[in-house]
Protein backbone atom coordinates (compact mmCIF):
# COMPACT_ATOMS: atom_id res chain seq x y z
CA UNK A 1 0.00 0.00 0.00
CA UNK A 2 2.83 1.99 1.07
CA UNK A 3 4.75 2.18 -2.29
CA UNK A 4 1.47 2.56 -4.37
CA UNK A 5 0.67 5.52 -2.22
CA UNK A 6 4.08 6.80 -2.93
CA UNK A 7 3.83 6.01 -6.79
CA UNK A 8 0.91 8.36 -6.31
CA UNK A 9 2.55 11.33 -5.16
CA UNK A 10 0.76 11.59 -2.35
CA UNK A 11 1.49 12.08 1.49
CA UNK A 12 -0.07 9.94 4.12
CA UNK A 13 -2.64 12.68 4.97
CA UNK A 14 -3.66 12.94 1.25
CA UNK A 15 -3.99 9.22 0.83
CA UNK A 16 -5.74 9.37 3.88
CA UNK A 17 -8.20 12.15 2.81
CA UNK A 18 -8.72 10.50 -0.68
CA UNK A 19 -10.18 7.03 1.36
CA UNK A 20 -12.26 8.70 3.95
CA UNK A 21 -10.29 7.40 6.82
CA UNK A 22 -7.92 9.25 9.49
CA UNK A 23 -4.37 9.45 8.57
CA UNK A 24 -3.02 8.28 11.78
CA UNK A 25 -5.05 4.97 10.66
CA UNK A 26 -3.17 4.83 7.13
CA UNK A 27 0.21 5.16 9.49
CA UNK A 28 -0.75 2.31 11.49
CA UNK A 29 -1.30 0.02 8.89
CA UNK A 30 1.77 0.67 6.66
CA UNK A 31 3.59 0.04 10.11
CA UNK A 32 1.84 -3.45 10.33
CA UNK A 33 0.38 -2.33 13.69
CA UNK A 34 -3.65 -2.28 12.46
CA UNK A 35 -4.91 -5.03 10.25
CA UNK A 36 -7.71 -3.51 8.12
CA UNK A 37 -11.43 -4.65 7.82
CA UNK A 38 -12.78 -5.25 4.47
CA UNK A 39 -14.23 -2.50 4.73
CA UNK A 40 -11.13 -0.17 4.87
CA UNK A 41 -9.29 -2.36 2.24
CA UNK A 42 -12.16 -1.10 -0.06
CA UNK A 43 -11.87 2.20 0.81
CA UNK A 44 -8.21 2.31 0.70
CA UNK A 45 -8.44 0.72 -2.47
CA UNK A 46 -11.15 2.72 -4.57
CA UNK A 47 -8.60 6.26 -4.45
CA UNK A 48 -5.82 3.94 -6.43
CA UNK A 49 -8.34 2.55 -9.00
CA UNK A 50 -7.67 -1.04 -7.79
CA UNK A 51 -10.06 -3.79 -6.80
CA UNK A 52 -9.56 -4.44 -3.24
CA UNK A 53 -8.15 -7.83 -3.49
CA UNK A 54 -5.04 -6.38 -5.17
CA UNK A 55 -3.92 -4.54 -1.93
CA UNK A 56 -3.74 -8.34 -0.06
CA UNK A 57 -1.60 -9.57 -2.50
């Protein structure tokens, strides 16, 4: 999630802001301290353009 965020250009906060979730969330789970419900994974997904699946791979 991390480097696709990157690839994006954008910053934590933006990511964050783009999925409808707090950044401080979006820290936690690039720092493997949060696992994500399905229900984040789609939201982090939908800003990227990617079906959710693709971010558990």
């Amino acid at each position: 999630m991390r480097r696709l965020r990157e690839e994006n250009g954008w910053s934590q906060e933006d990511y964050a802001d783009r999925a409808g979730i707090h950044r401080t969330y979006v820290s936690d789970i690039e720092r493997g301290k949060r696992n994500p419900t399905v229900t984040v994974v789609e939201k982090l997904a939908k800003p990227l353009g990617l079906p959710p699946g693709r971010l558990l791979d």
